[in-house]
Every structure is written in C-alpha cells, then in structure tokens.
PDB file of N, CA and C in Angstrom:
ATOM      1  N   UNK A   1       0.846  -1.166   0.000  1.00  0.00           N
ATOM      2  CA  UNK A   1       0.000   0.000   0.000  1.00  0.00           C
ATOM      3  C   UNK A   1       0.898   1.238   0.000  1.00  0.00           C
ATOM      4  N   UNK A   2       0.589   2.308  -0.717  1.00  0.00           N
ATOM      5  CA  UNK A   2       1.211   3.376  -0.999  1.00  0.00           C
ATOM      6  C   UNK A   2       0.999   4.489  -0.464  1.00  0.00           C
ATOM      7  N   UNK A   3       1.293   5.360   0.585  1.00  0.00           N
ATOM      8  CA  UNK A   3       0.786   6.198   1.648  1.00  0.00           C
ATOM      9  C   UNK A   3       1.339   7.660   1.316  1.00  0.00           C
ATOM     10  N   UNK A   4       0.650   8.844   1.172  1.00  0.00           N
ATOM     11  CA  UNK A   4       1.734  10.190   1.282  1.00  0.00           C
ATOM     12  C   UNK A   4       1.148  10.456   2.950  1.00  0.00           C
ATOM     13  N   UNK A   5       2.580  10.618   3.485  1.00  0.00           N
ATOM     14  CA  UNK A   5       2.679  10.908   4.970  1.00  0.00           C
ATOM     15  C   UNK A   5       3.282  12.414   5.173  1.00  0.00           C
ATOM     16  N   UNK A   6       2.320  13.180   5.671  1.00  0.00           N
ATOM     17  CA  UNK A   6       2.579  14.197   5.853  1.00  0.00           C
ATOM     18  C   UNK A   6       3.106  14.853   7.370  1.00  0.00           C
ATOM     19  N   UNK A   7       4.282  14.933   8.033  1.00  0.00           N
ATOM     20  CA  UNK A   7       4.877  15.493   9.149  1.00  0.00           C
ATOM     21  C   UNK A   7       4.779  17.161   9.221  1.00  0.00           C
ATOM     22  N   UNK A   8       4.157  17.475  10.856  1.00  0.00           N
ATOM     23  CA  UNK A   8       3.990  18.666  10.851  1.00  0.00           C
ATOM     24  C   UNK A   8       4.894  19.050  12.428  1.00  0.00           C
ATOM     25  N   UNK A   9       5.326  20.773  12.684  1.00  0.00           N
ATOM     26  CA  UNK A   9       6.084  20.690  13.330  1.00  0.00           C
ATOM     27  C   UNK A   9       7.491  20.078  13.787  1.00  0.00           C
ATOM     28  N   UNK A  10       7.665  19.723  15.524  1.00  0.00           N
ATOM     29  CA  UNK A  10       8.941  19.228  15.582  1.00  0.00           C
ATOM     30  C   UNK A  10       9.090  17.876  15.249  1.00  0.00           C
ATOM     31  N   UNK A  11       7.567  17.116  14.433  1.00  0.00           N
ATOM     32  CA  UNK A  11       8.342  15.898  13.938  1.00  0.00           C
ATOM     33  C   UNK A  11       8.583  15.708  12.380  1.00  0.00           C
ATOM     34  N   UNK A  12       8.721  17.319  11.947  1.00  0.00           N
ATOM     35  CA  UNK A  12       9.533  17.513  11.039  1.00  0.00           C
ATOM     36  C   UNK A  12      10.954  17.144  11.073  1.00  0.00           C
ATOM     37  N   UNK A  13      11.327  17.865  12.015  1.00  0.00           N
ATOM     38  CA  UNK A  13      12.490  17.991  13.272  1.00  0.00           C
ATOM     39  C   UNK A  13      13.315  16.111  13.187  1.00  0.00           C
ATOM     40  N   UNK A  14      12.442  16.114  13.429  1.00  0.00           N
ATOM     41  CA  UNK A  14      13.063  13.899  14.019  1.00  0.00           C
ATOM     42  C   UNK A  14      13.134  13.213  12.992  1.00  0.00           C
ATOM     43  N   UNK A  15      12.066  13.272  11.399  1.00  0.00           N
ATOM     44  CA  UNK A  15      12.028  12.721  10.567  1.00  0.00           C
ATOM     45  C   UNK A  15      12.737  13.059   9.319  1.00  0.00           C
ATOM     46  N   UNK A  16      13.445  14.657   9.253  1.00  0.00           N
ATOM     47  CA  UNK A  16      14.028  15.537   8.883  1.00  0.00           C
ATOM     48  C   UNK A  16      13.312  15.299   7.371  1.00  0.00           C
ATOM     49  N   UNK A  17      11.908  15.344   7.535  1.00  0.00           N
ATOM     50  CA  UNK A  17      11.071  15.888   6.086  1.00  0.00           C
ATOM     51  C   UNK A  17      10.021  16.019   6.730  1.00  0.00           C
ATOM     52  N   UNK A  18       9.093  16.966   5.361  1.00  0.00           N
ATOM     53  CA  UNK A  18       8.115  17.782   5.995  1.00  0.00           C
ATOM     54  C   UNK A  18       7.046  16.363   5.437  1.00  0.00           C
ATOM     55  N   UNK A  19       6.903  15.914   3.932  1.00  0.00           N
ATOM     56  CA  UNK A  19       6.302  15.000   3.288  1.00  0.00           C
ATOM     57  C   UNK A  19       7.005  13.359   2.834  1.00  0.00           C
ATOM     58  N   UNK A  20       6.617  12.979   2.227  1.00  0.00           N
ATOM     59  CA  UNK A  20       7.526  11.232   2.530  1.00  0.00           C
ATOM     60  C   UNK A  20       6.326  10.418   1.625  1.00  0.00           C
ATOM     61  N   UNK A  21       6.600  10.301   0.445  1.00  0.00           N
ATOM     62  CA  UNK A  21       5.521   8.973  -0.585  1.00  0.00           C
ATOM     63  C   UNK A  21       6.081   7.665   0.467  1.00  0.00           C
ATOM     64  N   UNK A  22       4.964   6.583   0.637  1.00  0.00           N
ATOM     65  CA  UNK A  22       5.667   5.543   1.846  1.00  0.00           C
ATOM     66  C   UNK A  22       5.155   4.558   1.311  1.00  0.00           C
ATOM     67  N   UNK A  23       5.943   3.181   0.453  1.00  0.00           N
ATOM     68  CA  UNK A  23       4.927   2.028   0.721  1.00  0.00           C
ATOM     69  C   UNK A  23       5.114   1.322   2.239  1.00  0.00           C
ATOM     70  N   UNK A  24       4.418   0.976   2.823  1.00  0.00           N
ATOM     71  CA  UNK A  24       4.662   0.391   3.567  1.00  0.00           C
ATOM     72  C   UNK A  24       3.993  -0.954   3.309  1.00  0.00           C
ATOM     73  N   UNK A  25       4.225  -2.027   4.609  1.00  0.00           N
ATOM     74  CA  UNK A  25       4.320  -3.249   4.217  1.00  0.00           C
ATOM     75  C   UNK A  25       2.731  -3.894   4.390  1.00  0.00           C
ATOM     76  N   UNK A  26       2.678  -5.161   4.320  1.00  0.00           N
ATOM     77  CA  UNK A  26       1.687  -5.645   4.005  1.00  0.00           C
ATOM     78  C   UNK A  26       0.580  -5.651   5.506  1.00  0.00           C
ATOM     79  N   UNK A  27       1.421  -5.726   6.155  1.00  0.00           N
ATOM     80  CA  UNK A  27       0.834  -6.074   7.675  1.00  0.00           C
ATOM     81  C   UNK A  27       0.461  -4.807   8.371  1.00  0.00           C
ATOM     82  N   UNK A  28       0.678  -3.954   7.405  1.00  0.00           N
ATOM     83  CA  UNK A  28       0.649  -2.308   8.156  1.00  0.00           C
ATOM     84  C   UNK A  28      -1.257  -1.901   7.884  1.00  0.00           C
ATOM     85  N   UNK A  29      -2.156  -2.490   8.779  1.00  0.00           N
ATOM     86  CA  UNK A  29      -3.322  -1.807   7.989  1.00  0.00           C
ATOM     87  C   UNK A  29      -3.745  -0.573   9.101  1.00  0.00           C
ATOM     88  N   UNK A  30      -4.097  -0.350   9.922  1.00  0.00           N
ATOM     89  CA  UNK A  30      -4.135   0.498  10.313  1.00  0.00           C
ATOM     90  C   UNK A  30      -3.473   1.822  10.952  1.00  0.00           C
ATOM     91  N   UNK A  31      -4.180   3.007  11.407  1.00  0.00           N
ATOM     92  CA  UNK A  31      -2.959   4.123  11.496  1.00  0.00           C
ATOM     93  C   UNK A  31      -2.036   3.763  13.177  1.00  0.00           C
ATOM     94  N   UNK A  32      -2.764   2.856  14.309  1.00  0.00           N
ATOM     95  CA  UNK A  32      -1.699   2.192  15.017  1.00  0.00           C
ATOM     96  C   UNK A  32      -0.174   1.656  14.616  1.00  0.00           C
ATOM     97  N   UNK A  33      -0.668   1.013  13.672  1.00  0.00           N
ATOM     98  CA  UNK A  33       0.225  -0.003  12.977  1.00  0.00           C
ATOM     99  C   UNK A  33       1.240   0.717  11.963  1.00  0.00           C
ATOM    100  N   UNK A  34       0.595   1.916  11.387  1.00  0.00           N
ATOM    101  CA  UNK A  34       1.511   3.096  10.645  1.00  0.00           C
ATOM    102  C   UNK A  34       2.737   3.017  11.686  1.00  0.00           C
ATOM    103  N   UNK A  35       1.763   3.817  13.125  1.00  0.00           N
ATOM    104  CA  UNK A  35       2.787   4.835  13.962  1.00  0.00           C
ATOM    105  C   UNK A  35       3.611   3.629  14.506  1.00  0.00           C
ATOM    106  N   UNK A  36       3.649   2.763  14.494  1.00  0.00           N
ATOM    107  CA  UNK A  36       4.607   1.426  15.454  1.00  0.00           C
ATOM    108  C   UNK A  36       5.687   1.260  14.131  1.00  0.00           C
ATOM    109  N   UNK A  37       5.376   1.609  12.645  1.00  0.00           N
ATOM    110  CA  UNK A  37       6.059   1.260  12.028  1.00  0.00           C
ATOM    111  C   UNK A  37       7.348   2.477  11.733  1.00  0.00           C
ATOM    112  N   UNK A  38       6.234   3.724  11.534  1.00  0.00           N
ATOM    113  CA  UNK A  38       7.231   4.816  12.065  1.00  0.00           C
ATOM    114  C   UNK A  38       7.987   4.895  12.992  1.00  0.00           C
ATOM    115  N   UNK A  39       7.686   4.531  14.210  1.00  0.00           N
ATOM    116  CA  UNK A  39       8.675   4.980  14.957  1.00  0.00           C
ATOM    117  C   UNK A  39       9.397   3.858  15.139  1.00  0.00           C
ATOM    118  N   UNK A  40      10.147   2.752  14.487  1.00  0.00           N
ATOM    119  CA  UNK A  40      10.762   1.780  14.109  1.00  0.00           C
ATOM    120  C   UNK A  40      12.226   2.339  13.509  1.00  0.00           C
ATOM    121  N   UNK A  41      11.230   3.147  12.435  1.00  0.00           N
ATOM    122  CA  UNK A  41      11.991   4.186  11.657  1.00  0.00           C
ATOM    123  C   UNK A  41      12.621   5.304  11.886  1.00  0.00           C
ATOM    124  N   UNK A  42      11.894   5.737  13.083  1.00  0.00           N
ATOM    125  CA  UNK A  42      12.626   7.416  13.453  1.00  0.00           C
ATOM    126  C   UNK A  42      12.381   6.879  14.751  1.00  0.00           C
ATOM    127  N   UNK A  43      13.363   5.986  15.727  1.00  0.00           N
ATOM    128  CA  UNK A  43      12.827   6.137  17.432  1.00  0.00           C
ATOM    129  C   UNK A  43      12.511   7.002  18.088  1.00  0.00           C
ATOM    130  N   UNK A  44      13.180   8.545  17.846  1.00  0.00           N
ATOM    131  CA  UNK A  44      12.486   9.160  18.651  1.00  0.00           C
ATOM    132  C   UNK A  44      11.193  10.081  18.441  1.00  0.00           C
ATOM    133  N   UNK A  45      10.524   9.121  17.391  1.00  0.00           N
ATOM    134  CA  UNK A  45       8.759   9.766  17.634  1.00  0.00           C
ATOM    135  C   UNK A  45       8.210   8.998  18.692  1.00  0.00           C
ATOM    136  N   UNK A  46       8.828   7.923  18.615  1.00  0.00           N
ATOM    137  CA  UNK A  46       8.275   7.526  19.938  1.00  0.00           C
ATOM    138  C   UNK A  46       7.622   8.034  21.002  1.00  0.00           C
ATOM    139  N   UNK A  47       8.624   9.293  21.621  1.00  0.00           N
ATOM    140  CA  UNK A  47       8.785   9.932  22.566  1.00  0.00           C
ATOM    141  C   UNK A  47       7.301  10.704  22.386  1.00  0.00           C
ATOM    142  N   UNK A  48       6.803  10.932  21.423  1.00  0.00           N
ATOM    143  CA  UNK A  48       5.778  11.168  21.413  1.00  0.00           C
ATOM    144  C   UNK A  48       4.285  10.308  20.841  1.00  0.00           C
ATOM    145  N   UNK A  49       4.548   9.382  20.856  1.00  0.00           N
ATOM    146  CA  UNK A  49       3.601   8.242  20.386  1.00  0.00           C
ATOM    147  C   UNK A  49       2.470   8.413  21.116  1.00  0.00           C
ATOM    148  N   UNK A  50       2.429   8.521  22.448  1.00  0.00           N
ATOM    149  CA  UNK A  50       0.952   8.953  23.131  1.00  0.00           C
ATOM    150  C   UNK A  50       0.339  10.447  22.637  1.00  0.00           C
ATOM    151  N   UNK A  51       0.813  11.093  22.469  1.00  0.00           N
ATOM    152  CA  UNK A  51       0.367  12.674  22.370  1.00  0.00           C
ATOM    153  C   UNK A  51       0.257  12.417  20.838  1.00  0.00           C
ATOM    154  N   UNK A  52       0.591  12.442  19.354  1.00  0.00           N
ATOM    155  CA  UNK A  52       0.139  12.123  18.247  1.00  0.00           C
ATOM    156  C   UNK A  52      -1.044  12.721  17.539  1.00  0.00           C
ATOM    157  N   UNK A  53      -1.079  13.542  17.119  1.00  0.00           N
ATOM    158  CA  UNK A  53      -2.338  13.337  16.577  1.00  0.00           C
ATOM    159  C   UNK A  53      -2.148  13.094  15.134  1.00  0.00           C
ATOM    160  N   UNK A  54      -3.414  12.475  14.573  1.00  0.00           N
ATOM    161  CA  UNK A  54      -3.730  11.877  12.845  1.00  0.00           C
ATOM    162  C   UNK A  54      -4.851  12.137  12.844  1.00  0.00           C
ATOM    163  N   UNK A  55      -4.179  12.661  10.909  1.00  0.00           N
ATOM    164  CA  UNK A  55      -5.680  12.510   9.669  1.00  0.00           C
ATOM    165  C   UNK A  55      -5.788  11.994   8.744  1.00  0.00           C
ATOM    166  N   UNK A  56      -6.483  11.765   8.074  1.00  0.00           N
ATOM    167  CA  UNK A  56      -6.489  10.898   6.761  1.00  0.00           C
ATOM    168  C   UNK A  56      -7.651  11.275   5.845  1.00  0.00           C
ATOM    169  N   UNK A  57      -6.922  11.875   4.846  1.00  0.00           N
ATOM    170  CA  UNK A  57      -7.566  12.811   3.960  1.00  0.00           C
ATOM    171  C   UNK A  57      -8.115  13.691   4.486  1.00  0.00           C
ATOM    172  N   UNK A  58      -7.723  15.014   5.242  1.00  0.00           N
ATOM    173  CA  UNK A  58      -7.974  15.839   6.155  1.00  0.00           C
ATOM    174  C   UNK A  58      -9.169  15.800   7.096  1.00  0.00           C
ATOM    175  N   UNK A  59      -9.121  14.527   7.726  1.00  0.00           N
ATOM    176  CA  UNK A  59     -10.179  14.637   8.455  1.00  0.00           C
ATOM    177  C   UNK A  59      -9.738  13.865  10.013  1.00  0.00           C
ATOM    178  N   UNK A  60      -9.522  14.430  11.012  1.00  0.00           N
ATOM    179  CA  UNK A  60      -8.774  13.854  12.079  1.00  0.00           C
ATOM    180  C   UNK A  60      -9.645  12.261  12.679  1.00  0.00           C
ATOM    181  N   UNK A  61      -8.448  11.605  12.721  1.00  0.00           N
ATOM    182  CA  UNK A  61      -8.746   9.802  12.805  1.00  0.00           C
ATOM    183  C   UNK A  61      -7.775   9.357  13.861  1.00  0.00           C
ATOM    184  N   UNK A  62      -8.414   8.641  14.613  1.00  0.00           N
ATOM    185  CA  UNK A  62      -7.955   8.043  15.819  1.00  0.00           C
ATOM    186  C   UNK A  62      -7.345   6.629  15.215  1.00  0.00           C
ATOM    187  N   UNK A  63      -6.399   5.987  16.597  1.00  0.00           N
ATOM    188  CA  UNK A  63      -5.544   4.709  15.780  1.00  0.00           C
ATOM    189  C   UNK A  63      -6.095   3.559  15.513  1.00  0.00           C
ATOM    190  N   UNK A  64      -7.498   3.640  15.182  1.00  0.00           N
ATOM    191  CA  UNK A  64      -7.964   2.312  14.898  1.00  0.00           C
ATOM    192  C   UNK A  64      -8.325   2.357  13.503  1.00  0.00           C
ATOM    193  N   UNK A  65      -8.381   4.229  12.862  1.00  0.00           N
ATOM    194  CA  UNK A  65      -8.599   4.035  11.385  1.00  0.00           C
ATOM    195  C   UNK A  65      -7.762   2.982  10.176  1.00  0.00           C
ATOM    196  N   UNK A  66      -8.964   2.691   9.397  1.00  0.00           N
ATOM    197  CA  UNK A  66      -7.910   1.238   8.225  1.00  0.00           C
ATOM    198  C   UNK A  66      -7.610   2.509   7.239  1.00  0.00           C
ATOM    199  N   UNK A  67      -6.394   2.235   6.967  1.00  0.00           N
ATOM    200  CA  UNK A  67      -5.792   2.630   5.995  1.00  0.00           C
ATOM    201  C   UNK A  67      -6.467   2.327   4.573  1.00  0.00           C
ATOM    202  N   UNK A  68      -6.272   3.184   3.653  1.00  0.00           N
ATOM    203  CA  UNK A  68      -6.416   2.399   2.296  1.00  0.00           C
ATOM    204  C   UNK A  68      -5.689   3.400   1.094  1.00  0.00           C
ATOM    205  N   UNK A  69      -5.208   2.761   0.370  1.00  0.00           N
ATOM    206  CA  UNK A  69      -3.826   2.888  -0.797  1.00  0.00           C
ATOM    207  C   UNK A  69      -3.886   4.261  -0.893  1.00  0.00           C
ATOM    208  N   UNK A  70      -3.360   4.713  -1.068  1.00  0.00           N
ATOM    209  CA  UNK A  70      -3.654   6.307  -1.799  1.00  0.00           C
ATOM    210  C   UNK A  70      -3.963   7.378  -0.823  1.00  0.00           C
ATOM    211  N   UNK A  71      -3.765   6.894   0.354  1.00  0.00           N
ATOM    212  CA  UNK A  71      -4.368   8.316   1.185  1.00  0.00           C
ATOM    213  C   UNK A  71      -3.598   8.982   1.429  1.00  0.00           C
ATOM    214  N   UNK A  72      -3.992  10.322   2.166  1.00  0.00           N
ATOM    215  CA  UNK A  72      -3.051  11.233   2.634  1.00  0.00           C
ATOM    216  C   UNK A  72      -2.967  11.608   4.468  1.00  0.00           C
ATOM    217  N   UNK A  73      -1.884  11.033   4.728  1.00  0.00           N
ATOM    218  CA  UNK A  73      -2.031  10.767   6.394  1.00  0.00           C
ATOM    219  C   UNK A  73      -1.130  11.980   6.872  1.00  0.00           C
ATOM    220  N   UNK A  74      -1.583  12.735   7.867  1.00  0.00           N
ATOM    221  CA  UNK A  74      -1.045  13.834   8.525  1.00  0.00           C
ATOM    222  C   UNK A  74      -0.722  13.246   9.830  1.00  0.00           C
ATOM    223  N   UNK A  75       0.943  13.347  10.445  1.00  0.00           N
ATOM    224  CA  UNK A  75       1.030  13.021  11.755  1.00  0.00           C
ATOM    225  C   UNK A  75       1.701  14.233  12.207  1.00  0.00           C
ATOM    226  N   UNK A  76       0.913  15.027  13.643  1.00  0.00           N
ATOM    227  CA  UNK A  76       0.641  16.083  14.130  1.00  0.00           C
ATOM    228  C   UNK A  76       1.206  15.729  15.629  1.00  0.00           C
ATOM    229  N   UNK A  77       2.182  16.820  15.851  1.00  0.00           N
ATOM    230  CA  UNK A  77       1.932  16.881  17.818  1.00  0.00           C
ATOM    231  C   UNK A  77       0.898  17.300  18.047  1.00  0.00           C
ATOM    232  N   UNK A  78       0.732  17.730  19.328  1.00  0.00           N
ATOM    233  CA  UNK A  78      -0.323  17.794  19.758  1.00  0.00           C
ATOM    234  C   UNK A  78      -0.730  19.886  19.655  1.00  0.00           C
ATOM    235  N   UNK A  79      -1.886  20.170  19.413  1.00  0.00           N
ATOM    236  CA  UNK A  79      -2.059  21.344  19.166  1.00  0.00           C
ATOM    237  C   UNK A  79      -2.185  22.326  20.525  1.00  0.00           C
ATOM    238  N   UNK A  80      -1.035  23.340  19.949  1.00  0.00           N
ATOM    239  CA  UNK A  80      -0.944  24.230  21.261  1.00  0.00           C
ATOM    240  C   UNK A  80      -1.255  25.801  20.793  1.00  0.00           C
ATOM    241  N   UNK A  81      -1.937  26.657  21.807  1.00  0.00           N
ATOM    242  CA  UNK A  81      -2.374  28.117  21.807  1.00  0.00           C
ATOM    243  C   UNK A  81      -1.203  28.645  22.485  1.00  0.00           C
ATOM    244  N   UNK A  82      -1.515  30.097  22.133  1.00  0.00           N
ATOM    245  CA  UNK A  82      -0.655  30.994  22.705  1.00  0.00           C
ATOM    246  C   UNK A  82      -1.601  32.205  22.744  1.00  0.00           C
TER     247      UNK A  82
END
C-alpha cells in the first residue's frame, strides 16, 4: 500500500522531512500499525507516540482508522495556543 505521509512541526524535526511517498508493508493496515512502524523508523517519535495526533484525507482519525492505498495521512503533535 502506498501512503503520502505528511509530518507537521517538531516531527519535522526527528524525521528531517516535511512529506515522505511511503509504501509500507503488508501487515501495516491500520494508522496504530503506521505509527509502530514509524517509529521503528525514526525512534524518537516515539517519545511522542501517546500525544500524536492523525488525519487521513484531512479529516482527524484516531488509531484504529484502516488505511487504504492512496491516502493522505497527517502526523501532528499535539495542538498548542498561545
């Protein structure tokens, strides 16, 4: 499956890109299973793996959303005011 993953903020910072075309693997179906695979890839998103937020096709999705080919997944810290 073929994913555009979009990084915002400091996990620009960790992944050192803002966007990323991704196949990932077969076993990857949901956005849990994204972020366990990401941070495989970059350990220290980890550090933020609880705080996280995701969308998929701009519409904010919690980690049980299924993936499907072609989407566009946004992974977000968490949103702060000033």
């Amino acid at each position: 499956m073929n994913l555009r993953i979009l990084f915002f903020s400091v996990l620009q910072d960790i992944t050192e890109c803002d966007e990323l075309d991704l196949e990932v693997p077969s076993g990857v179906k949901d956005i849990r299973q994204l972020l366990d695979f990401l941070c495989d890839r970059w350990p220290l998103l980890s550090d933020w793996r609880g705080k996280i937020l995701t969308a998929a096709d701009l519409h904010y999705v919690g980690e049980e959303h299924i993936l499907e080919d072609g989407q566009e997944i946004a992974i977000m810290p968490p949103v702060q005011g000033g």
